[in-house]
C-alpha atoms as a PDB file:
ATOM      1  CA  UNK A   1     102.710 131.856  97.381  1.00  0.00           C
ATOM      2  CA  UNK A   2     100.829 128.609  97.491  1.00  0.00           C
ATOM      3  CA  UNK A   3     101.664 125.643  99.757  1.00  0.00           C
ATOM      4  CA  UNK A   4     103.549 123.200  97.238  1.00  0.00           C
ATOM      5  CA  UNK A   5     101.877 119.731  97.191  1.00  0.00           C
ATOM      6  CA  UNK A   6     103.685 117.117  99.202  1.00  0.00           C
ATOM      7  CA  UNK A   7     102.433 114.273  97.261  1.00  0.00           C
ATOM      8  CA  UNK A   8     104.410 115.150  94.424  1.00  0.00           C
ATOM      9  CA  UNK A   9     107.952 113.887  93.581  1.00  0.00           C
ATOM     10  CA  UNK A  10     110.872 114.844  91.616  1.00  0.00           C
ATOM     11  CA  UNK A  11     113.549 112.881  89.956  1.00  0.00           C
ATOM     12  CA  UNK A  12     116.393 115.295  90.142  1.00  0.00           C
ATOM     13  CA  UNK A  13     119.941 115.416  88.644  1.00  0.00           C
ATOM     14  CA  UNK A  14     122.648 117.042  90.153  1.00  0.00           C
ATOM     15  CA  UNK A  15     124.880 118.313  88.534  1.00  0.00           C
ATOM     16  CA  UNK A  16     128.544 119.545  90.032  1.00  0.00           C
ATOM     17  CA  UNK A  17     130.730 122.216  88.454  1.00  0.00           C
ATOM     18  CA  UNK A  18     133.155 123.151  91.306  1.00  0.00           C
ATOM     19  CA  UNK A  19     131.474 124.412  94.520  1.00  0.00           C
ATOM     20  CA  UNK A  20     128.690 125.173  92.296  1.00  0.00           C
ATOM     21  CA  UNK A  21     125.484 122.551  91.640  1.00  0.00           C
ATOM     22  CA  UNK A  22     122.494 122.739  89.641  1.00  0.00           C
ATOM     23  CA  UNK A  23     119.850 121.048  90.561  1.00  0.00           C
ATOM     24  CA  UNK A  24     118.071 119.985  87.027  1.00  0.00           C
ATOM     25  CA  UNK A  25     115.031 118.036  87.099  1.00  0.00           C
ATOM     26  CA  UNK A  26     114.120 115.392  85.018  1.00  0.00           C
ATOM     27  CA  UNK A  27     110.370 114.445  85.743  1.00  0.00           C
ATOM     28  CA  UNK A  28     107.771 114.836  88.207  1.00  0.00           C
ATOM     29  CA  UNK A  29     105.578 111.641  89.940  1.00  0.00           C
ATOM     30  CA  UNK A  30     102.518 113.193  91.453  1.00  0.00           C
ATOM     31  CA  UNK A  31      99.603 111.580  93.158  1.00  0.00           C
ATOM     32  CA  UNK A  32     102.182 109.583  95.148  1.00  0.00           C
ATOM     33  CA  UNK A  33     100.987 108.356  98.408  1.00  0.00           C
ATOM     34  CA  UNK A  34     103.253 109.588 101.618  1.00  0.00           C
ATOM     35  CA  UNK A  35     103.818 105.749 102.834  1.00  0.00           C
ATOM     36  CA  UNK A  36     105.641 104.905  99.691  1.00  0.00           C
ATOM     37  CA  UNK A  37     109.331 104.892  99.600  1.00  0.00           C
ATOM     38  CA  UNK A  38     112.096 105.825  97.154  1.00  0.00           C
ATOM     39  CA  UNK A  39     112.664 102.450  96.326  1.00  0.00           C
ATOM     40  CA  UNK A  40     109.331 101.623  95.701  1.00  0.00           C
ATOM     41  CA  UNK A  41     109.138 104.752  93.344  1.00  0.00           C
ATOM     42  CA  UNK A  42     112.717 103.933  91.582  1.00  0.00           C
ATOM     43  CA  UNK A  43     111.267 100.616  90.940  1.00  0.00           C
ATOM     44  CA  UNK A  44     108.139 101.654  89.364  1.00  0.00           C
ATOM     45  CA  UNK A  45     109.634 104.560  87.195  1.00  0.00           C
ATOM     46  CA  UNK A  46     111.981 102.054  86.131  1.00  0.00           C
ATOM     47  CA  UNK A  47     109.536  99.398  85.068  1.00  0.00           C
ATOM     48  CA  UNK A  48     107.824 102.001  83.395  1.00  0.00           C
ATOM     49  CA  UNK A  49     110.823 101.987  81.304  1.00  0.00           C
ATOM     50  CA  UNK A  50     111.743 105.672  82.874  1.00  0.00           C
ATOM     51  CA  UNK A  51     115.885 105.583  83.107  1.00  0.00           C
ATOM     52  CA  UNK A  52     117.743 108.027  85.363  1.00  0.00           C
ATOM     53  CA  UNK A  53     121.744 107.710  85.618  1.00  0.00           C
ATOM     54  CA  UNK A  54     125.213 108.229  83.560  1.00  0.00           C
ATOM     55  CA  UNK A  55     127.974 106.170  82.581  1.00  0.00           C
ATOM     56  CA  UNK A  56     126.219 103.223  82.785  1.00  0.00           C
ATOM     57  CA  UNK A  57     125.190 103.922  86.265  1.00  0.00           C
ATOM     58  CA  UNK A  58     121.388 103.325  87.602  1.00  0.00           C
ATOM     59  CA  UNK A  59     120.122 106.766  89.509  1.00  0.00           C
ATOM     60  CA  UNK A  60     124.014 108.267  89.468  1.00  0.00           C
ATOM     61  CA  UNK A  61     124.080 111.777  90.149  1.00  0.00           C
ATOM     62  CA  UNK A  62     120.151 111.598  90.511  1.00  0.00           C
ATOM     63  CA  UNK A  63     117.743 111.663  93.160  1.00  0.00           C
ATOM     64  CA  UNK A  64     114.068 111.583  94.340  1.00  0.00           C
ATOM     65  CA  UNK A  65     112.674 114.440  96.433  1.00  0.00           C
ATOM     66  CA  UNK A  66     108.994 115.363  97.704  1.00  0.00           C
ATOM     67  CA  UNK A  67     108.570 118.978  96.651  1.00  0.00           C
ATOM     68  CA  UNK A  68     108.338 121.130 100.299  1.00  0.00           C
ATOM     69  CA  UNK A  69     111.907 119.634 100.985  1.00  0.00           C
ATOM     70  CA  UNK A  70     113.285 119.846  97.148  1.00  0.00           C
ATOM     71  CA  UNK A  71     116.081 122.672  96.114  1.00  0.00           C
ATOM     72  CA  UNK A  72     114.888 125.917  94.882  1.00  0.00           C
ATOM     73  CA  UNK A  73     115.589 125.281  91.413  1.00  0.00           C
ATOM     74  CA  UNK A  74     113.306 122.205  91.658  1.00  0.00           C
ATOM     75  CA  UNK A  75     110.671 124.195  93.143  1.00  0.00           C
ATOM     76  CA  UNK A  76     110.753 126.580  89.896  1.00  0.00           C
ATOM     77  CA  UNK A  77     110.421 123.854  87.831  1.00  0.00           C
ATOM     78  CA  UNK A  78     107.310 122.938  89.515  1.00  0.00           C
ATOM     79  CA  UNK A  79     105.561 126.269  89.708  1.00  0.00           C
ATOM     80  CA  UNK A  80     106.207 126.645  85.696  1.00  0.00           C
ATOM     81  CA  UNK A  81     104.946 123.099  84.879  1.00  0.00           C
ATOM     82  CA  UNK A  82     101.962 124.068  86.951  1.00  0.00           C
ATOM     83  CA  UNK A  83     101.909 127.433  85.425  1.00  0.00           C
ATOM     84  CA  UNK A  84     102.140 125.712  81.795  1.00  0.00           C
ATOM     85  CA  UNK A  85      99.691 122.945  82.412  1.00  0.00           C
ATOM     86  CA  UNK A  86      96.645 125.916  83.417  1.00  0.00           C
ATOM     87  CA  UNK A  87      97.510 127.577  80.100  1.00  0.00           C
ATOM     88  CA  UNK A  88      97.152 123.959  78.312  1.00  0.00           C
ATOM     89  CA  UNK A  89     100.795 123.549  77.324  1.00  0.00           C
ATOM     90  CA  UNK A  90     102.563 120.578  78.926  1.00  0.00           C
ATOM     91  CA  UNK A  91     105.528 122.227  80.626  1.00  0.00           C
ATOM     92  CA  UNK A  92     109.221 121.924  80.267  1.00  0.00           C
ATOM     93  CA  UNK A  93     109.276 118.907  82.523  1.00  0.00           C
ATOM     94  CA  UNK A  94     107.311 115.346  82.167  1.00  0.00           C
ATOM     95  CA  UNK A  95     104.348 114.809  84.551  1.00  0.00           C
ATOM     96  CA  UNK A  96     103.420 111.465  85.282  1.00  0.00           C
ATOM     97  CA  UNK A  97     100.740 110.377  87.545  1.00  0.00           C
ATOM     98  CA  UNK A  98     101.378 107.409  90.216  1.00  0.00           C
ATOM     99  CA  UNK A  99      98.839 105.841  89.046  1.00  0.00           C
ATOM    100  CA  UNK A 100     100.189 105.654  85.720  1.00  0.00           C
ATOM    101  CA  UNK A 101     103.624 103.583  87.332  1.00  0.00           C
ATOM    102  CA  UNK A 102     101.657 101.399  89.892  1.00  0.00           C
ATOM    103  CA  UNK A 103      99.554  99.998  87.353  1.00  0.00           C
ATOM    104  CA  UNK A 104     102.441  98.873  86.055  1.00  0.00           C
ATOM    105  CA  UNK A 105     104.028  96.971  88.740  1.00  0.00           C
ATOM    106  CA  UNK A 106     101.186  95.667  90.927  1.00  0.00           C
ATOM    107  CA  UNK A 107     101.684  91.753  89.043  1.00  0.00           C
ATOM    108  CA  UNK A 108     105.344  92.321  88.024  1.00  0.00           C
ATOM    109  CA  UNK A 109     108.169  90.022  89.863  1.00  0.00           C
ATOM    110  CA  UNK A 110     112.064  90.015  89.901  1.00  0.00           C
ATOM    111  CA  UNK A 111     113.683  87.672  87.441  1.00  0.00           C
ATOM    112  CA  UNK A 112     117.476  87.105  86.976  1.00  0.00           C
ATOM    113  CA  UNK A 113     119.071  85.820  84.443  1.00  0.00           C
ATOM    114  CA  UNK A 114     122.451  84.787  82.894  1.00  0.00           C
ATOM    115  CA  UNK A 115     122.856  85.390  78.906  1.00  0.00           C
ATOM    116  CA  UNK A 116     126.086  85.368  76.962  1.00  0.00           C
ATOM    117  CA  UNK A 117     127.356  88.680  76.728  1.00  0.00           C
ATOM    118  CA  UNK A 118     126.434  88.722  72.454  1.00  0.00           C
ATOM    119  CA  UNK A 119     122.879  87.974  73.391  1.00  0.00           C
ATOM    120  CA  UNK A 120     122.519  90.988  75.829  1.00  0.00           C
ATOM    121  CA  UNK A 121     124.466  92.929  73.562  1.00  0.00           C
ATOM    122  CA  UNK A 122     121.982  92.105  70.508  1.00  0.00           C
ATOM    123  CA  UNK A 123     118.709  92.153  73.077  1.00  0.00           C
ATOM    124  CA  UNK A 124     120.073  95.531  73.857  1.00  0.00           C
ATOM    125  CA  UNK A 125     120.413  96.493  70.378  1.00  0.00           C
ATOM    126  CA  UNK A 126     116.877  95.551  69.411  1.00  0.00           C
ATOM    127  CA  UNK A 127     115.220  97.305  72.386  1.00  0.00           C
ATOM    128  CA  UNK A 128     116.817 100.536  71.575  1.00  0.00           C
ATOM    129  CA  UNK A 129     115.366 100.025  67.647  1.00  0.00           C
ATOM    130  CA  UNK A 130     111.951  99.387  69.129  1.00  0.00           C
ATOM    131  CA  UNK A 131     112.663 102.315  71.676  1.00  0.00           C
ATOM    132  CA  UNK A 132     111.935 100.154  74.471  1.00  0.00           C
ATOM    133  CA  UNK A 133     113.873  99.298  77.957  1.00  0.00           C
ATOM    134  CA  UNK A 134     115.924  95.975  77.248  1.00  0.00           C
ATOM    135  CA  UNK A 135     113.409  95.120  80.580  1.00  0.00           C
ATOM    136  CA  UNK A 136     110.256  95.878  78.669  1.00  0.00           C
ATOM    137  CA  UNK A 137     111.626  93.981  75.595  1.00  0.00           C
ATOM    138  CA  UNK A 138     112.514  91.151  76.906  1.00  0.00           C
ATOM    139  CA  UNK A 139     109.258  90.962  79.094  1.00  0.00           C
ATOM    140  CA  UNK A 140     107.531  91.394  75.521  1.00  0.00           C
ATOM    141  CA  UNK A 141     109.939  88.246  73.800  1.00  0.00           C
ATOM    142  CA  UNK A 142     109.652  86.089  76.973  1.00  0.00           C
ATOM    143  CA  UNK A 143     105.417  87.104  77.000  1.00  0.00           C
ATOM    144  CA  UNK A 144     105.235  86.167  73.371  1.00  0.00           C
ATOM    145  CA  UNK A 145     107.288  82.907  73.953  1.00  0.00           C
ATOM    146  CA  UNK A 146     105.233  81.285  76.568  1.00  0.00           C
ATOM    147  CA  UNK A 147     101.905  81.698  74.613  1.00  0.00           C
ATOM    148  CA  UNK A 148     103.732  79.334  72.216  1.00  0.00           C
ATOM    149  CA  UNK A 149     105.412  77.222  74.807  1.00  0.00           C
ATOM    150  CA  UNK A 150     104.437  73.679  74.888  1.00  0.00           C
ATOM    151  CA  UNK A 151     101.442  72.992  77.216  1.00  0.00           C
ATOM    152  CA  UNK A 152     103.818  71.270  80.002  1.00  0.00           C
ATOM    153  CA  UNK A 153     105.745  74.243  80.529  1.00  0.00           C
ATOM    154  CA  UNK A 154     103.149  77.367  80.146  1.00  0.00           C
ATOM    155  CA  UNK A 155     101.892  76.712  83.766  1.00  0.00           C
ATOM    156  CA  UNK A 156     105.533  75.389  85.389  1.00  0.00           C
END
Protein backbone atom coordinates (compact mmCIF):
# COMPACT_ATOMS: atom_id res chain seq x y z
CA UNK A 1 0.00 0.00 0.00
CA UNK A 2 1.54 3.36 -0.66
CA UNK A 3 2.99 5.69 2.01
CA UNK A 4 0.06 8.35 2.45
CA UNK A 5 1.36 11.93 1.91
CA UNK A 6 1.97 13.85 5.08
CA UNK A 7 1.50 17.15 3.57
CA UNK A 8 -2.00 16.63 3.17
CA UNK A 9 -4.80 17.61 5.64
CA UNK A 10 -8.24 16.72 6.46
CA UNK A 11 -11.05 18.65 7.93
CA UNK A 12 -12.91 15.92 9.69
CA UNK A 13 -16.32 15.68 11.46
CA UNK A 14 -17.01 13.47 14.09
CA UNK A 15 -19.77 12.29 14.53
CA UNK A 16 -21.04 10.36 17.97
CA UNK A 17 -23.86 7.82 18.10
CA UNK A 18 -23.28 6.04 21.48
CA UNK A 19 -19.84 4.37 21.87
CA UNK A 20 -19.85 4.41 18.22
CA UNK A 21 -18.11 7.48 15.95
CA UNK A 22 -17.76 8.05 12.41
CA UNK A 23 -15.24 9.83 11.32
CA UNK A 24 -16.75 11.78 8.05
CA UNK A 25 -14.60 14.03 6.20
CA UNK A 26 -15.41 17.13 4.82
CA UNK A 27 -12.40 18.35 2.60
CA UNK A 28 -8.89 17.79 2.03
CA UNK A 29 -5.91 20.81 2.11
CA UNK A 30 -2.93 19.36 0.35
CA UNK A 31 0.36 20.93 -0.49
CA UNK A 32 0.42 22.17 3.12
CA UNK A 33 3.78 22.85 4.46
CA UNK A 34 4.71 20.74 7.87
CA UNK A 35 5.60 24.16 9.88
CA UNK A 36 2.09 25.39 9.55
CA UNK A 37 -0.32 24.98 12.31
CA UNK A 38 -4.02 24.23 12.74
CA UNK A 39 -4.75 27.61 13.41
CA UNK A 40 -3.05 28.94 10.67
CA UNK A 41 -4.99 26.40 8.40
CA UNK A 42 -8.55 27.12 10.24
CA UNK A 43 -7.86 30.65 9.47
CA UNK A 44 -7.17 30.33 5.90
CA UNK A 45 -10.02 27.76 5.09
CA UNK A 46 -12.12 30.13 6.79
CA UNK A 47 -11.18 33.22 4.86
CA UNK A 48 -11.59 31.22 1.96
CA UNK A 49 -15.10 31.30 2.99
CA UNK A 50 -14.77 27.29 3.83
CA UNK A 51 -17.21 26.84 7.16
CA UNK A 52 -16.85 23.79 9.41
CA UNK A 53 -19.17 23.56 12.69
CA UNK A 54 -22.99 23.06 13.98
CA UNK A 55 -25.33 24.93 15.95
CA UNK A 56 -23.82 27.96 15.37
CA UNK A 57 -20.55 26.71 16.55
CA UNK A 58 -17.06 27.47 14.59
CA UNK A 59 -15.07 23.89 14.02
CA UNK A 60 -17.69 21.98 16.64
CA UNK A 61 -17.49 18.42 16.33
CA UNK A 62 -14.71 18.99 13.59
CA UNK A 63 -11.15 18.68 13.35
CA UNK A 64 -7.90 18.96 11.27
CA UNK A 65 -5.64 15.93 10.85
CA UNK A 66 -2.41 15.22 8.61
CA UNK A 67 -3.24 11.97 6.86
CA UNK A 68 -0.46 9.17 8.42
CA UNK A 69 -2.07 10.06 11.89
CA UNK A 70 -5.92 10.46 10.57
CA UNK A 71 -8.71 7.59 11.46
CA UNK A 72 -9.17 4.82 9.09
CA UNK A 73 -12.23 6.05 7.66
CA UNK A 74 -10.34 9.27 6.74
CA UNK A 75 -7.69 7.35 5.19
CA UNK A 76 -10.43 5.67 2.76
CA UNK A 77 -11.59 8.78 1.85
CA UNK A 78 -8.25 9.70 0.69
CA UNK A 79 -7.26 6.63 -1.26
CA UNK A 80 -10.78 6.99 -3.28
CA UNK A 81 -10.32 10.76 -3.96
CA UNK A 82 -6.92 9.76 -5.20
CA UNK A 83 -8.33 6.80 -6.90
CA UNK A 84 -11.13 9.17 -8.55
CA UNK A 85 -8.88 12.03 -9.44
CA UNK A 86 -6.41 9.30 -11.81
CA UNK A 87 -9.65 8.25 -13.52
CA UNK A 88 -10.50 12.17 -14.09
CA UNK A 89 -13.54 12.33 -11.82
CA UNK A 90 -13.19 14.69 -8.84
CA UNK A 91 -13.89 12.39 -5.91
CA UNK A 92 -16.49 12.31 -3.24
CA UNK A 93 -14.54 14.79 -1.17
CA UNK A 94 -13.28 18.56 -2.10
CA UNK A 95 -9.53 18.96 -2.80
CA UNK A 96 -8.11 22.17 -2.33
CA UNK A 97 -4.58 23.09 -2.77
CA UNK A 98 -2.69 25.37 -0.01
CA UNK A 99 -1.85 27.43 -2.31
CA UNK A 100 -5.25 28.12 -3.26
CA UNK A 101 -6.02 29.40 0.80
CA UNK A 102 -2.63 31.24 1.33
CA UNK A 103 -3.14 33.37 -1.51
CA UNK A 104 -5.87 34.38 0.15
CA UNK A 105 -4.66 35.50 3.41
CA UNK A 106 -1.07 36.67 2.85
CA UNK A 107 -2.52 40.79 2.95
CA UNK A 108 -5.67 40.00 5.00
CA UNK A 109 -5.86 41.53 8.78
CA UNK A 110 -8.31 41.07 11.78
CA UNK A 111 -11.03 43.64 12.03
CA UNK A 112 -13.75 43.84 14.77
CA UNK A 113 -16.61 45.40 14.74
CA UNK A 114 -19.86 46.31 16.60
CA UNK A 115 -23.23 46.48 14.36
CA UNK A 116 -26.77 46.51 15.65
CA UNK A 117 -28.02 43.18 15.75
CA UNK A 118 -30.73 44.11 12.45
CA UNK A 119 -27.69 45.07 10.46
CA UNK A 120 -25.83 41.70 11.01
CA UNK A 121 -28.97 40.03 10.69
CA UNK A 122 -29.68 41.74 7.12
CA UNK A 123 -25.63 41.57 6.17
CA UNK A 124 -26.17 37.97 6.95
CA UNK A 125 -29.14 37.69 4.88
CA UNK A 126 -27.56 39.22 1.80
CA UNK A 127 -24.36 37.12 1.96
CA UNK A 128 -26.26 33.95 1.98
CA UNK A 129 -28.32 35.41 -1.40
CA UNK A 130 -24.96 36.14 -2.97
CA UNK A 131 -23.69 32.69 -1.52
CA UNK A 132 -20.91 34.32 0.09
CA UNK A 133 -19.39 34.22 3.87
CA UNK A 134 -20.96 37.35 5.74
CA UNK A 135 -16.74 37.81 6.03
CA UNK A 136 -16.27 37.84 2.29
CA UNK A 137 -19.35 40.13 1.89
CA UNK A 138 -18.67 42.52 3.98
CA UNK A 139 -14.91 42.65 2.87
CA UNK A 140 -16.60 43.15 -0.72
CA UNK A 141 -19.19 46.27 0.77
CA UNK A 142 -16.40 47.77 2.95
CA UNK A 143 -13.77 47.28 -0.49
CA UNK A 144 -16.37 48.94 -2.63
CA UNK A 145 -16.97 51.75 0.01
CA UNK A 146 -13.52 53.05 0.38
CA UNK A 147 -12.95 53.44 -3.44
CA UNK A 148 -15.76 56.00 -2.98
CA UNK A 149 -14.66 57.33 0.34
CA UNK A 150 -13.69 60.88 0.42
CA UNK A 151 -9.95 61.43 -0.30
CA UNK A 152 -9.17 62.27 3.58
CA UNK A 153 -10.23 59.04 4.72
CA UNK A 154 -9.13 56.39 1.82
CA UNK A 155 -5.50 56.45 3.20
CA UNK A 156 -6.45 56.97 7.26
Amino acid sequence: MAKLRKDVVAVVHQIRVGTLHEHNTRLFVGDVPSEVGEHEIKDALEAAGHRFGEFKVAWANHYLVRLPEADPQVRGAWRRTEAAAADGDEGEVLYVPWSDLSEETDETEVLFLRVPAQLKSALTQKAKTENLSINQYCARVLASAAQTAPEGLQHA
